[in-house]
PDB file of N, CA and C in Angstrom:
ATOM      1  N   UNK A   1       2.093   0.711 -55.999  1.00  0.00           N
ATOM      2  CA  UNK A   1       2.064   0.823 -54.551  1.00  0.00           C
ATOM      3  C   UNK A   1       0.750   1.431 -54.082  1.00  0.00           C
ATOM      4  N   UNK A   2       0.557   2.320 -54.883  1.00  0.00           N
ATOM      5  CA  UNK A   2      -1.363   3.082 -54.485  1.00  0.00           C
ATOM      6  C   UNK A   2      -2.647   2.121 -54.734  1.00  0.00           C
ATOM      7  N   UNK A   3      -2.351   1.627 -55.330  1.00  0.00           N
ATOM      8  CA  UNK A   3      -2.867   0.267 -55.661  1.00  0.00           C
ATOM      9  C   UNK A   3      -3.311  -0.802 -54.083  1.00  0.00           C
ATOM     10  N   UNK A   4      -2.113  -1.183 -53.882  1.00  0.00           N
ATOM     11  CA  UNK A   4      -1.445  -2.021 -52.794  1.00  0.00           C
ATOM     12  C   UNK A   4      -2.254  -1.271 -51.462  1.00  0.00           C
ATOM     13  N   UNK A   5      -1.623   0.030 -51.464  1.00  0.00           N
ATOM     14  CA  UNK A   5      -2.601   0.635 -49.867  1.00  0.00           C
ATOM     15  C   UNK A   5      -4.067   0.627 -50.035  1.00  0.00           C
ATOM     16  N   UNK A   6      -4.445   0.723 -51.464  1.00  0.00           N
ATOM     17  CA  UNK A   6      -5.985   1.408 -51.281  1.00  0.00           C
ATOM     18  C   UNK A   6      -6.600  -0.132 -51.304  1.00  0.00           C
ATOM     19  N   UNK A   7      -6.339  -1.232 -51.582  1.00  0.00           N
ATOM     20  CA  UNK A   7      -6.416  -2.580 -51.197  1.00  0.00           C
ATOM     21  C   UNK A   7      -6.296  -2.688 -49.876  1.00  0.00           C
ATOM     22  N   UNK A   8      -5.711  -2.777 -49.382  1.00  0.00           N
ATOM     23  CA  UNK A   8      -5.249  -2.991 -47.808  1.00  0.00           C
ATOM     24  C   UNK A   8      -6.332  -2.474 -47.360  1.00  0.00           C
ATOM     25  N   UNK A   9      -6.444  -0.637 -47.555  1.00  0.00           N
ATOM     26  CA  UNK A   9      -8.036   0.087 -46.665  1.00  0.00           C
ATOM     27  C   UNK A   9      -9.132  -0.298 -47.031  1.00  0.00           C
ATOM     28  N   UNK A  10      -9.389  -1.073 -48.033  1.00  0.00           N
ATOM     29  CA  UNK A  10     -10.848  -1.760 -48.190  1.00  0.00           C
ATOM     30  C   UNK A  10     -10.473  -2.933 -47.342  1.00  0.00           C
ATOM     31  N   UNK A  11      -9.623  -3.862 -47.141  1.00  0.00           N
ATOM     32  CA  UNK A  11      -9.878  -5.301 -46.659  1.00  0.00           C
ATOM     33  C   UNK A  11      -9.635  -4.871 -44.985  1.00  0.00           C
ATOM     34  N   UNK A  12      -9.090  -3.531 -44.836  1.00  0.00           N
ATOM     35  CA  UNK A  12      -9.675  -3.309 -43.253  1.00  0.00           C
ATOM     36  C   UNK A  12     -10.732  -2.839 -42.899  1.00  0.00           C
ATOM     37  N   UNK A  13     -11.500  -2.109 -44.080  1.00  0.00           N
ATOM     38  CA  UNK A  13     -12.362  -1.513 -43.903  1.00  0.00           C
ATOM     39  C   UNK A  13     -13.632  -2.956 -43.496  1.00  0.00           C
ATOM     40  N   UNK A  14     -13.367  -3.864 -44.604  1.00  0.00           N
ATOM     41  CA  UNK A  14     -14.347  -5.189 -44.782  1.00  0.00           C
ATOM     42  C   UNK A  14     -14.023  -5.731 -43.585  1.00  0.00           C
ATOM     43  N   UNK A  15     -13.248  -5.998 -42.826  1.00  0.00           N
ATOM     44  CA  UNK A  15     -12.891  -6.129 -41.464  1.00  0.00           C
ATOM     45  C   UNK A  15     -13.623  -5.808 -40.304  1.00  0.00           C
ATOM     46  N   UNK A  16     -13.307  -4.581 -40.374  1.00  0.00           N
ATOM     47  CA  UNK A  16     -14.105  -3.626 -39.144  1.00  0.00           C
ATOM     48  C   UNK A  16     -15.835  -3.819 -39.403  1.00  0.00           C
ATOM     49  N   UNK A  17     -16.439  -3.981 -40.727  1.00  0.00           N
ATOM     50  CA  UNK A  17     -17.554  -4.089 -40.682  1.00  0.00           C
ATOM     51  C   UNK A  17     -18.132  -5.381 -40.307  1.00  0.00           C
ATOM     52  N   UNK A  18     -17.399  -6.575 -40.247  1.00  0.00           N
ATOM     53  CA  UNK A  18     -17.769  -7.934 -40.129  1.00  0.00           C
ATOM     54  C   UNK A  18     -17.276  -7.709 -38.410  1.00  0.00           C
ATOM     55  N   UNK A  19     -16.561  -6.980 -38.168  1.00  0.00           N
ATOM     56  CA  UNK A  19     -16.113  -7.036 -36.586  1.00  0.00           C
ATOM     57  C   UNK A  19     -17.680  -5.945 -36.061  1.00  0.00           C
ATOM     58  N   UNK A  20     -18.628  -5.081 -36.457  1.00  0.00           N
ATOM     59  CA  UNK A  20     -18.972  -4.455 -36.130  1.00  0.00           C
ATOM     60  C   UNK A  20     -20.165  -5.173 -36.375  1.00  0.00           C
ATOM     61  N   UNK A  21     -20.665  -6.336 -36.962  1.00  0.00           N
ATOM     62  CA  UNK A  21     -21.818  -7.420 -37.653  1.00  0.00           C
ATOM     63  C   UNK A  21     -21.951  -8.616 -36.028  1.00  0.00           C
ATOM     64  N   UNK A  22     -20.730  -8.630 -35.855  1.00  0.00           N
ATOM     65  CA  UNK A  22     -20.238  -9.761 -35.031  1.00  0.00           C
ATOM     66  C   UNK A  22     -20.797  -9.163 -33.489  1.00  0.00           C
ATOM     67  N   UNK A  23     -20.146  -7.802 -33.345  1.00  0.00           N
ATOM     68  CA  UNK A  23     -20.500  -7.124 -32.201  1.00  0.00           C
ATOM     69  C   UNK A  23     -22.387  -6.877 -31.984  1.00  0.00           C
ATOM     70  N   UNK A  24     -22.564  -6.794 -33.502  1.00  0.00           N
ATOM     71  CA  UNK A  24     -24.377  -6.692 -33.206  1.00  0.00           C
ATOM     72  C   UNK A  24     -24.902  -7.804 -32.852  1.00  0.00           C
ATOM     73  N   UNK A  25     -24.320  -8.595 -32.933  1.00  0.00           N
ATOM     74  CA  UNK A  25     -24.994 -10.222 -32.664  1.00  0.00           C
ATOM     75  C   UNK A  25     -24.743 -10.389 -31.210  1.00  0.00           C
ATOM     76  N   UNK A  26     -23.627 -10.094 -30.878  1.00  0.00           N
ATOM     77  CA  UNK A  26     -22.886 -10.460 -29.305  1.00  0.00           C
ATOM     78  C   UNK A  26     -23.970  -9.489 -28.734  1.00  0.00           C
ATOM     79  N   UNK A  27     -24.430  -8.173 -29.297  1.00  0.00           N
ATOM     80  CA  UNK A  27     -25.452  -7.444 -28.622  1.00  0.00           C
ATOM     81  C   UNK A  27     -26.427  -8.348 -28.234  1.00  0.00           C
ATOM     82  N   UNK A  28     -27.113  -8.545 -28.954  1.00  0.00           N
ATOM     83  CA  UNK A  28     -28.322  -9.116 -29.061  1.00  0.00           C
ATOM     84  C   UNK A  28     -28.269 -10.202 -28.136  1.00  0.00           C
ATOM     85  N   UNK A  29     -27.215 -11.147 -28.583  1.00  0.00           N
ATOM     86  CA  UNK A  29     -27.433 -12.299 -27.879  1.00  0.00           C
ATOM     87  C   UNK A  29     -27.438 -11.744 -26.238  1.00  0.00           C
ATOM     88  N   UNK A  30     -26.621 -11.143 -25.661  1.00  0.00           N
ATOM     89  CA  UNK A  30     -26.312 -10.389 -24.329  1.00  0.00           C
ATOM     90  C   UNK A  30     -27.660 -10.125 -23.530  1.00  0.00           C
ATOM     91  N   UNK A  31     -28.558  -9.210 -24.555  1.00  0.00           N
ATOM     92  CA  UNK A  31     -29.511  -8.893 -24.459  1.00  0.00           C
ATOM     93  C   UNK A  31     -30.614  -9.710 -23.922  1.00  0.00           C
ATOM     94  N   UNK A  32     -30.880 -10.977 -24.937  1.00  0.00           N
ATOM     95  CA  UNK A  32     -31.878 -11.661 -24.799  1.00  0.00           C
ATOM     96  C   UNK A  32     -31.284 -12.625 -23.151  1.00  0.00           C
ATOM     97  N   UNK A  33     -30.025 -13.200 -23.047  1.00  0.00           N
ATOM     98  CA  UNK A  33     -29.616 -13.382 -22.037  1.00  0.00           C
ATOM     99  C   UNK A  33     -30.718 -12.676 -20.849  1.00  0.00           C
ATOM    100  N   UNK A  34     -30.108 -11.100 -20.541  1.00  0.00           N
ATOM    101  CA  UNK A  34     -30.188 -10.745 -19.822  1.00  0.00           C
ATOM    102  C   UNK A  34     -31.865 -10.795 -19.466  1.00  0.00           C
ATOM    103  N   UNK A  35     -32.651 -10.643 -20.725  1.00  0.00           N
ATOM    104  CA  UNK A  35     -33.986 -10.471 -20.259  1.00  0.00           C
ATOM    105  C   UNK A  35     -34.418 -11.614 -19.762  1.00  0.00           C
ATOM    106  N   UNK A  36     -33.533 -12.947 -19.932  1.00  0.00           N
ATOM    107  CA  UNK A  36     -34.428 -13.971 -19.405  1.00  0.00           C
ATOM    108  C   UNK A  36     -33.871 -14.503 -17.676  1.00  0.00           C
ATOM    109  N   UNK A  37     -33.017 -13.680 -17.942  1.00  0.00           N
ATOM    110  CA  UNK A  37     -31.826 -13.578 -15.952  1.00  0.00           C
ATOM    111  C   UNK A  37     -33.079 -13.451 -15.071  1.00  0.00           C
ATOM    112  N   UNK A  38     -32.737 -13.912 -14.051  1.00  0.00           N
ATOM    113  CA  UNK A  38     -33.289 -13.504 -12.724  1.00  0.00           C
ATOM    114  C   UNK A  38     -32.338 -14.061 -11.603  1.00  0.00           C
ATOM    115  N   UNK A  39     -32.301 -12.835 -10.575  1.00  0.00           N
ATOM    116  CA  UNK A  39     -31.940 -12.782  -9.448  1.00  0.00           C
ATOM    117  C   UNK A  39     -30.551 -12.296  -9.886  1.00  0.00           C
ATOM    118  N   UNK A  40     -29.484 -13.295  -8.966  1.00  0.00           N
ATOM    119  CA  UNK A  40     -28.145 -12.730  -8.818  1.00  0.00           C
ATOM    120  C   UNK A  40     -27.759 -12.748 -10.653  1.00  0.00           C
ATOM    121  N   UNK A  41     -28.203 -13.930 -11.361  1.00  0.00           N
ATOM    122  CA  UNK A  41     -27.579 -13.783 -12.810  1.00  0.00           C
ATOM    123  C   UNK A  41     -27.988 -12.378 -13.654  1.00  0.00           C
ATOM    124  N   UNK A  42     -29.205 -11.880 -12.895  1.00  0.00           N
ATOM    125  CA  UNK A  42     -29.704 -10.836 -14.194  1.00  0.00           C
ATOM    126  C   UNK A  42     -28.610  -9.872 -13.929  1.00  0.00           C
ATOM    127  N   UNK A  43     -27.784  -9.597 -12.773  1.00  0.00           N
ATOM    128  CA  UNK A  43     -26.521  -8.290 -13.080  1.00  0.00           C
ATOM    129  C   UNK A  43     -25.707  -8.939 -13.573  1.00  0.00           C
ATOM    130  N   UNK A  44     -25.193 -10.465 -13.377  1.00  0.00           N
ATOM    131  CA  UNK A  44     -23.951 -10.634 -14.456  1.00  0.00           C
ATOM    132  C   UNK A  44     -24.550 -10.200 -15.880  1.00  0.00           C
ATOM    133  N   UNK A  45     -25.653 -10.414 -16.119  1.00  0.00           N
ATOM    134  CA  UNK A  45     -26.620 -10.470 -17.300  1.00  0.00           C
ATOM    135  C   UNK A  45     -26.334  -9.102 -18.109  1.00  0.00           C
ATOM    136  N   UNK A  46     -26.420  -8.240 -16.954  1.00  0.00           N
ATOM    137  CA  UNK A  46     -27.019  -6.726 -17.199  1.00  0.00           C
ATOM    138  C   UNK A  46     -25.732  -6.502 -17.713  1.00  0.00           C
ATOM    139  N   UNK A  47     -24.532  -6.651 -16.753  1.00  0.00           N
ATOM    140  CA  UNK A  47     -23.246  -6.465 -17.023  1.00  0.00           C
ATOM    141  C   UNK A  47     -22.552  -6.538 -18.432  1.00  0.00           C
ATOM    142  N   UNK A  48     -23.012  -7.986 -18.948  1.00  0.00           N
ATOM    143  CA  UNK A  48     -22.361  -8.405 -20.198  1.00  0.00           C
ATOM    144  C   UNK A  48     -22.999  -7.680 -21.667  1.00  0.00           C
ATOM    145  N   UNK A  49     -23.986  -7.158 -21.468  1.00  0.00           N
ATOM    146  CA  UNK A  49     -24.806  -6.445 -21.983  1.00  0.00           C
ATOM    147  C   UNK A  49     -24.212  -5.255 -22.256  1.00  0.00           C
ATOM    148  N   UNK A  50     -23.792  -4.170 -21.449  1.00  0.00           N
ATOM    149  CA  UNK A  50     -23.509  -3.081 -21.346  1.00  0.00           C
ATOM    150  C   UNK A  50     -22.330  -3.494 -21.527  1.00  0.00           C
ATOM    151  N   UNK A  51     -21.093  -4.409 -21.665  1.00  0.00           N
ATOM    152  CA  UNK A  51     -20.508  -4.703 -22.437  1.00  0.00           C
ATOM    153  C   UNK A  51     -20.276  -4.801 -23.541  1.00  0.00           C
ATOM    154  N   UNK A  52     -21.014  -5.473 -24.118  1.00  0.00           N
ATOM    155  CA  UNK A  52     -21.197  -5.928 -25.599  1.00  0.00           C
ATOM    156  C   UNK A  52     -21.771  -4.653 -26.230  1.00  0.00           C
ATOM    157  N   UNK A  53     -22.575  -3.623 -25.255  1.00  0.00           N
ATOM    158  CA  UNK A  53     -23.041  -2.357 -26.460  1.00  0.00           C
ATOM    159  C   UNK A  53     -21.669  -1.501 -26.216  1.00  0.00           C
ATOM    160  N   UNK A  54     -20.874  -1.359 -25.668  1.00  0.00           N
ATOM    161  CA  UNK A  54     -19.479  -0.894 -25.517  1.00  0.00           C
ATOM    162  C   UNK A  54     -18.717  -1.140 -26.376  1.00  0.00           C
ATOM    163  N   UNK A  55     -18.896  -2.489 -26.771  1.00  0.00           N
ATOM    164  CA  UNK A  55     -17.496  -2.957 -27.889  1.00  0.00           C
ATOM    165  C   UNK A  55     -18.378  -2.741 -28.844  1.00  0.00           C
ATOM    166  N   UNK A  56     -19.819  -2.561 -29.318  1.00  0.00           N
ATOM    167  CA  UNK A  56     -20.560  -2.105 -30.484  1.00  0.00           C
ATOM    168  C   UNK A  56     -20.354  -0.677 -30.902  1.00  0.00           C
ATOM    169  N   UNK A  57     -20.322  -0.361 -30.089  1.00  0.00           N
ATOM    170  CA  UNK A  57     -20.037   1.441 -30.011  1.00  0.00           C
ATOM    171  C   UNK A  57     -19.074   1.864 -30.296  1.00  0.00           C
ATOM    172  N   UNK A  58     -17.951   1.113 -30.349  1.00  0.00           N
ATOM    173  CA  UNK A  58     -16.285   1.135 -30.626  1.00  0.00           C
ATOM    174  C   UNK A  58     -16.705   0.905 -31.911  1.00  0.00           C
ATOM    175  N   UNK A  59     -16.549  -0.337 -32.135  1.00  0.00           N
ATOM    176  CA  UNK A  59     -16.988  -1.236 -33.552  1.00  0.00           C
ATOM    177  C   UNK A  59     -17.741   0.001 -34.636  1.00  0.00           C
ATOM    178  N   UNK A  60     -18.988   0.818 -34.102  1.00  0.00           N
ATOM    179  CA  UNK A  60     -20.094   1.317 -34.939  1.00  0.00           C
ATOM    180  C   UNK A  60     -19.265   2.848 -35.047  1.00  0.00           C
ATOM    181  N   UNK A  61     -17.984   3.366 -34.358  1.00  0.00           N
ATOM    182  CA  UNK A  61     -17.136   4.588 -34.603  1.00  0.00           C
ATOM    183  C   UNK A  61     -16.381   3.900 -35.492  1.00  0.00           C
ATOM    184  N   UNK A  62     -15.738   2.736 -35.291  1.00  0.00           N
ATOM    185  CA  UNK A  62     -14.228   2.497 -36.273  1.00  0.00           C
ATOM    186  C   UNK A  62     -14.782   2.408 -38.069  1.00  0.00           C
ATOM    187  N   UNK A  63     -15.739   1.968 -37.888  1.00  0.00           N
ATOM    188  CA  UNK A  63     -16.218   1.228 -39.282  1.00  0.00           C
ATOM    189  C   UNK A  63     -16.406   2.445 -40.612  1.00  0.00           C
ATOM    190  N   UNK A  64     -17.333   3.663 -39.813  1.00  0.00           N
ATOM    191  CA  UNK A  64     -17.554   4.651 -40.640  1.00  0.00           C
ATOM    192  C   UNK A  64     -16.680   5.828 -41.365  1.00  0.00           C
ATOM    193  N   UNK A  65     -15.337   5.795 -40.270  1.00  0.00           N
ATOM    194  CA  UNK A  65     -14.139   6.431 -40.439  1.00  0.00           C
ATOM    195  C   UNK A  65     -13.292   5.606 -41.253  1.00  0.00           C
ATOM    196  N   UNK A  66     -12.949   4.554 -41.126  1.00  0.00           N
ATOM    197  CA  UNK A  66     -12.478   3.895 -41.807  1.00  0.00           C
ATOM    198  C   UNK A  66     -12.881   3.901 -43.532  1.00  0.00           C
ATOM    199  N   UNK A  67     -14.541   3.916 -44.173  1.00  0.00           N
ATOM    200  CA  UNK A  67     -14.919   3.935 -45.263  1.00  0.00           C
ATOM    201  C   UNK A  67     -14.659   5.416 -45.580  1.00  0.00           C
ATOM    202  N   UNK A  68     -14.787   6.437 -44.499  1.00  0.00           N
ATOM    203  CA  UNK A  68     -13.991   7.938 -45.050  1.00  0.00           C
ATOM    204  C   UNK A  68     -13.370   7.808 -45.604  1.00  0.00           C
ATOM    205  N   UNK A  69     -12.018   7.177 -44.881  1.00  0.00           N
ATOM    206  CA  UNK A  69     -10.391   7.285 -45.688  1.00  0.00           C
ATOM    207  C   UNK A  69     -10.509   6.624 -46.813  1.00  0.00           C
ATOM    208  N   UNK A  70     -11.190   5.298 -46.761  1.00  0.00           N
ATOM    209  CA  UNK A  70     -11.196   4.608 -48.295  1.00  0.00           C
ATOM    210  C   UNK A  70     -11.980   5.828 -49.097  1.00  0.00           C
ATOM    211  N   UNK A  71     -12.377   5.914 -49.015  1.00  0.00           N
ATOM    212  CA  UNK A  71     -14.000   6.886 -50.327  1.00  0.00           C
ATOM    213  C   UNK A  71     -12.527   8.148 -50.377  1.00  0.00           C
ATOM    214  N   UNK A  72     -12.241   8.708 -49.667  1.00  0.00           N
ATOM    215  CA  UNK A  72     -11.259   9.757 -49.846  1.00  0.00           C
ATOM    216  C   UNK A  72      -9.662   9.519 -50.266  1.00  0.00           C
ATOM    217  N   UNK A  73      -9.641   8.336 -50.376  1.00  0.00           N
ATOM    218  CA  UNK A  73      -8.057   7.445 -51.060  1.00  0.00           C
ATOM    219  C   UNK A  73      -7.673   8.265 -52.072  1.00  0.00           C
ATOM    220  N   UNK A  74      -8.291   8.480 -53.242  1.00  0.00           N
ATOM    221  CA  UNK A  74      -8.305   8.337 -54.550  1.00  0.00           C
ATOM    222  C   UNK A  74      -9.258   7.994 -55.673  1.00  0.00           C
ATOM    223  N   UNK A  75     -10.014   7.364 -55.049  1.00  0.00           N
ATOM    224  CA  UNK A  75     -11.467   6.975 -55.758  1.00  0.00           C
ATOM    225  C   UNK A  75     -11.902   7.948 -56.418  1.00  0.00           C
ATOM    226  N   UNK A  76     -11.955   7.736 -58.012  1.00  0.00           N
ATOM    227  CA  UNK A  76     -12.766   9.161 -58.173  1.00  0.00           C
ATOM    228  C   UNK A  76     -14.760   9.039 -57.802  1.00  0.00           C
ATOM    229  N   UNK A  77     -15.348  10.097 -57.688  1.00  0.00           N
ATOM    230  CA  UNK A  77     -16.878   9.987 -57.537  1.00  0.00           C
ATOM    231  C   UNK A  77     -17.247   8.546 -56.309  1.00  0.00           C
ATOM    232  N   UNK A  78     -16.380   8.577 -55.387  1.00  0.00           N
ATOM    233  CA  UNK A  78     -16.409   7.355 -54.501  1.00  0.00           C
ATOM    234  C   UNK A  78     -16.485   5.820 -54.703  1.00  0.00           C
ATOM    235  N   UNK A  79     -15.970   6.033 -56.155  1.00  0.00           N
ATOM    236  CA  UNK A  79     -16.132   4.791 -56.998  1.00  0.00           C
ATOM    237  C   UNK A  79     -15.007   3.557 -56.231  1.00  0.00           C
ATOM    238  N   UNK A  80     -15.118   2.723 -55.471  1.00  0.00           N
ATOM    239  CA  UNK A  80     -14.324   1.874 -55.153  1.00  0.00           C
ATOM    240  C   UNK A  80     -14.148   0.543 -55.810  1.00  0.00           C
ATOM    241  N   UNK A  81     -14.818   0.456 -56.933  1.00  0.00           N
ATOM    242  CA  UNK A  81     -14.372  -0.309 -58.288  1.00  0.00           C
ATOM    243  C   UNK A  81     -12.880  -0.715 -58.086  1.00  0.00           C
ATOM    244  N   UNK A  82     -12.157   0.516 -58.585  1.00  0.00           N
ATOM    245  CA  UNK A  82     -10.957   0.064 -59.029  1.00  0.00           C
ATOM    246  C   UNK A  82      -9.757  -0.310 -57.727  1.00  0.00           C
ATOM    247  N   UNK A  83     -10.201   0.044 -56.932  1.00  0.00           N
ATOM    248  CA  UNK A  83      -9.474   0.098 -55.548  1.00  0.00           C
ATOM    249  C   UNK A  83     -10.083  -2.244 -55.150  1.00  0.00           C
ATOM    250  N   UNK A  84     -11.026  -1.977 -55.653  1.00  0.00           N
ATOM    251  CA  UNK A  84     -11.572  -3.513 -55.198  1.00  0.00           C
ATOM    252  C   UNK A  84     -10.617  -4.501 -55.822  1.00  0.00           C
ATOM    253  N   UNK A  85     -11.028  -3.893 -57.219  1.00  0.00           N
ATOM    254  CA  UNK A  85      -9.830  -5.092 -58.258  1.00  0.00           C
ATOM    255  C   UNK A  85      -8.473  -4.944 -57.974  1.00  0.00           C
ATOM    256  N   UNK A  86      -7.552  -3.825 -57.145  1.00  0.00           N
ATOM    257  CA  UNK A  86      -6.370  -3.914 -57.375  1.00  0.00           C
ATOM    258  C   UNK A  86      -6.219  -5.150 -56.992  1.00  0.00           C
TER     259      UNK A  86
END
């Protein structure tokens, strides 16, 4: 069963980081958007922007807490070897 959970917190952990990969891109893209806006589009522009670094900022808290709990599972020396293969 320890096995089973400490599996589970790596494949959420691998999760949150591809959700937090995804969010850097949605940055960016937002970004370049916005710099090329003018007039009424550059505030939807601006808007979606300051969006997207919002859900990055979520994304860039969940990810690092998440590898806490894994590294602190059971792993000895933060070795997540054996937690990978369960």
């Amino acid at each position: 069963m320890r096995k089973r959970t400490g599996t589970r917190r790596v494949d959420t952990m691998i999760s949150a980081y591809v959700e937090w990969r995804e969010a850097s891109r949605l940055v960016h893209d937002a970004y370049r958007g916005w710099a090329s806006a003018t007039g009424l589009r550059a505030r939807a522009a601006f808007w979606r922007c300051m969006a997207a670094l919002d859900a990055q900022e979520w994304a860039a808290q969940v990810y690092p807490s998440l590898g806490w709990r894994v590294r602190h599972s059971g792993a000895s020396d933060g070795d997540l070897s054996g937690q990978l293969a369960a």
